[in-house]
C-alpha atoms as a PDB file:
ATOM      1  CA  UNK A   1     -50.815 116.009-225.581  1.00  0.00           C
ATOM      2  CA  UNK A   2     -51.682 119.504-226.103  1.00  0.00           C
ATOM      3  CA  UNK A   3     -52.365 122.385-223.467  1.00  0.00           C
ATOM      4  CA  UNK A   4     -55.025 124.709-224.818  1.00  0.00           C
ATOM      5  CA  UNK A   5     -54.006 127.909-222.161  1.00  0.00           C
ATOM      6  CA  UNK A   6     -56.538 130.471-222.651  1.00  0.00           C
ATOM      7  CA  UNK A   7     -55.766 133.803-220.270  1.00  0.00           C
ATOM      8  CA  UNK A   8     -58.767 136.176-219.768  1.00  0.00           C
ATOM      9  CA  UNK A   9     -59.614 139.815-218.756  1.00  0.00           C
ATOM     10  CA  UNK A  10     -62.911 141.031-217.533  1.00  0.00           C
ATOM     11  CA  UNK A  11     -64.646 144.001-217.968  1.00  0.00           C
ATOM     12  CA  UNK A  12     -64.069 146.387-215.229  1.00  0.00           C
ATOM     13  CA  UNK A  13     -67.181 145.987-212.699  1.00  0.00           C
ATOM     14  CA  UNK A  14     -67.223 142.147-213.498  1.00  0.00           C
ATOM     15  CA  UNK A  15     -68.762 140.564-210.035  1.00  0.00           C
ATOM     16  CA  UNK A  16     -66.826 138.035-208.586  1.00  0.00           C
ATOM     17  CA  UNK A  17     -70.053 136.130-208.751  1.00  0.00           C
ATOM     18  CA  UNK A  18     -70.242 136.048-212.441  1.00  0.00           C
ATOM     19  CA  UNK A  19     -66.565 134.852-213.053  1.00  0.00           C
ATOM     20  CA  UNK A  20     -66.700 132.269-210.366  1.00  0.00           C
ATOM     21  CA  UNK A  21     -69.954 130.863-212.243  1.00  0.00           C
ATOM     22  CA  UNK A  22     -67.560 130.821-215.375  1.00  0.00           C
ATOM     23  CA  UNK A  23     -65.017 128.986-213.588  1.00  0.00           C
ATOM     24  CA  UNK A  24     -67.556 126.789-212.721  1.00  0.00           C
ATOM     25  CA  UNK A  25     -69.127 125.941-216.024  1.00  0.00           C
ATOM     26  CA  UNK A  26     -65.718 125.891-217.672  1.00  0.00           C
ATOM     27  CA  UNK A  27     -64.364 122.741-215.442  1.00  0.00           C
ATOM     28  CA  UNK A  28     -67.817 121.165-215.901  1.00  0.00           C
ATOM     29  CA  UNK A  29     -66.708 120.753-219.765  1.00  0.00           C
ATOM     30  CA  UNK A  30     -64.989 117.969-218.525  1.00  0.00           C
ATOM     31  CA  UNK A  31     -67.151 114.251-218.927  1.00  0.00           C
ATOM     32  CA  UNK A  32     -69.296 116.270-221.011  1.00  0.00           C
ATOM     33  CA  UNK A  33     -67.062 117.177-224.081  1.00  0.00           C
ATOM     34  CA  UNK A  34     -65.214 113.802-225.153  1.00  0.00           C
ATOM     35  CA  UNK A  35     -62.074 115.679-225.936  1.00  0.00           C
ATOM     36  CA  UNK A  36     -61.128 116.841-222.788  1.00  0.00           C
ATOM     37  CA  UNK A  37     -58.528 115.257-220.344  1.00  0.00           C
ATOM     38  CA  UNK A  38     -58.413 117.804-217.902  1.00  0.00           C
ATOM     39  CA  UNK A  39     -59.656 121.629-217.006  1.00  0.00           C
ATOM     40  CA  UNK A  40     -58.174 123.829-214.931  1.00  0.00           C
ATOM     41  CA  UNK A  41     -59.600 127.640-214.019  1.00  0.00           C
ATOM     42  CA  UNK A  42     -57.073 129.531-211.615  1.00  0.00           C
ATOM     43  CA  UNK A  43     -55.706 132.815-211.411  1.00  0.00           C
ATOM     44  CA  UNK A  44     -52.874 134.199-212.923  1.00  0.00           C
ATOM     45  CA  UNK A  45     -49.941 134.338-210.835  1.00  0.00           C
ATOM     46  CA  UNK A  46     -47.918 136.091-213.174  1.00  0.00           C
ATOM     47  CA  UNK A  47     -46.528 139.653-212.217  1.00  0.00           C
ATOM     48  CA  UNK A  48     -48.235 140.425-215.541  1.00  0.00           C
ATOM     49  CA  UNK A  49     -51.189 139.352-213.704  1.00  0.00           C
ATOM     50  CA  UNK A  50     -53.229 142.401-213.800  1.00  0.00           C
ATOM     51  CA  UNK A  51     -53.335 142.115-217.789  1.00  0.00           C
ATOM     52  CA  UNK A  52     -54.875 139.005-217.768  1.00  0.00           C
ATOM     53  CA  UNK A  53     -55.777 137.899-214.595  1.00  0.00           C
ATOM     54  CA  UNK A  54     -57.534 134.599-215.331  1.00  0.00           C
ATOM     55  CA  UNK A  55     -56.018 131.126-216.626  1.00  0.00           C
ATOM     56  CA  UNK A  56     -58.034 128.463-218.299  1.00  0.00           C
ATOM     57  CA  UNK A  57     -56.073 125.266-219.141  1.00  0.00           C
ATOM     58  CA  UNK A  58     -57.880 122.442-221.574  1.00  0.00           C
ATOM     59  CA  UNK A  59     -56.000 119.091-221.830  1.00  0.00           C
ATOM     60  CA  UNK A  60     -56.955 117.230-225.081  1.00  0.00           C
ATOM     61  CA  UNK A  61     -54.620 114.862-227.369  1.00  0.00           C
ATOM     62  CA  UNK A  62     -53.938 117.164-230.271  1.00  0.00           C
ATOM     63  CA  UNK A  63     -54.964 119.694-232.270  1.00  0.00           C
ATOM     64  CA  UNK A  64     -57.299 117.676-234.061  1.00  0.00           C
ATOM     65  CA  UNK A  65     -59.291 117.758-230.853  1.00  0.00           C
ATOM     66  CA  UNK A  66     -58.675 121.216-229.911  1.00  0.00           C
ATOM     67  CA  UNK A  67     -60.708 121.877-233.501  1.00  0.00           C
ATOM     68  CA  UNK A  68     -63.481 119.322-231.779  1.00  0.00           C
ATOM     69  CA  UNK A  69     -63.495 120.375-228.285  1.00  0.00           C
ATOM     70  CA  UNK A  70     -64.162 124.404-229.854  1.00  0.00           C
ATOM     71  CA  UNK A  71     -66.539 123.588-232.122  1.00  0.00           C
ATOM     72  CA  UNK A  72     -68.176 121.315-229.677  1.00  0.00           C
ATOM     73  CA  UNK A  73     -71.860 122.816-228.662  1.00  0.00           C
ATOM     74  CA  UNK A  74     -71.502 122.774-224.576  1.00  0.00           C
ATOM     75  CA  UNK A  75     -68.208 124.775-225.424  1.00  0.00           C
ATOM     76  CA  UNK A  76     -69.992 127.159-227.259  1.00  0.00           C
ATOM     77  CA  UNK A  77     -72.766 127.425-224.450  1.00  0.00           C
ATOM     78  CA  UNK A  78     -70.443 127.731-221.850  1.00  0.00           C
ATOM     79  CA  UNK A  79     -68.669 130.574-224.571  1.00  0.00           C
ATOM     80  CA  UNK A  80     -72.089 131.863-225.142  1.00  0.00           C
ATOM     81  CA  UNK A  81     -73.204 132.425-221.092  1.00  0.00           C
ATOM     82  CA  UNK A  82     -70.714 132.569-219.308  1.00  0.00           C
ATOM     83  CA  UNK A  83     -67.683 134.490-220.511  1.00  0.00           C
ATOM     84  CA  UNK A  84     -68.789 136.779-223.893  1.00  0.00           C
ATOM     85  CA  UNK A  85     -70.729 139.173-221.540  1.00  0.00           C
ATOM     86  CA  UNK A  86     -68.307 139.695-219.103  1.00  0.00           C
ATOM     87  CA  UNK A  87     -64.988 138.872-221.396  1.00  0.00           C
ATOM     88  CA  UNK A  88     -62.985 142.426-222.169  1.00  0.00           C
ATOM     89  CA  UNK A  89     -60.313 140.369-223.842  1.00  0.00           C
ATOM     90  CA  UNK A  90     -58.693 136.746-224.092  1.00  0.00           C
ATOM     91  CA  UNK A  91     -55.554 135.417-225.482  1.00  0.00           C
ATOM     92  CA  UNK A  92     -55.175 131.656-226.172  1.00  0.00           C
ATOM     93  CA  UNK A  93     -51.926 129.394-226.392  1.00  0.00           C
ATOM     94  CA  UNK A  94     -52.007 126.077-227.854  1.00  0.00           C
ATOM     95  CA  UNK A  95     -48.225 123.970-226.560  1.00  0.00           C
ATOM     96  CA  UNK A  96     -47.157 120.255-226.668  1.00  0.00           C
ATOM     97  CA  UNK A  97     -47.228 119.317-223.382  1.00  0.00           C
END
């Protein structure tokens, strides 16, 4: 099992609005991208938190389907909408879990 842990800032003036709509989309993934075990969108509770206040964690088998699930077209829509407008920066993690 891999965790694909993705940790997101926002541009300053971000509305709540818009990254609770992101949130949104990105759990939706889930039944619609084969890949996917599980989704998970919370915030950071890091003390480094203020870096990257924003978690997302994918669930897939291995990195075979981490290669699937990003190349996968509703990942790239919910990429595409939802997060490169508002994204300032992101860092992502790929772990054995």
């Amino acid at each position: 099992m891999i965790q694909h842990i993705v940790c997101f800032r926002f541009k300053p003036g971000t509305p709540d609005a818009a990254i609770q709509a992101a949130g949104e989309a990105l759990r939706g993934m889930k039944g619609k991208i084969p890949e996917v075990r599980a989704v998970r969108w919370t915030r950071n509770l890091a003390p480094s938190a203020t870096e990257y206040p924003w978690v997302l964690t994918v669930e897939v088998d291995d990195m075979a389907a981490v290669d699937r699930y990003t190349a996968h077209p509703v990942h790239q829509q919910v990429v595409a909408e939802y997060l490169a407008p508002v994204r300032e920066a992101r860092l992502a993690i790929d772990v054995e879990a």
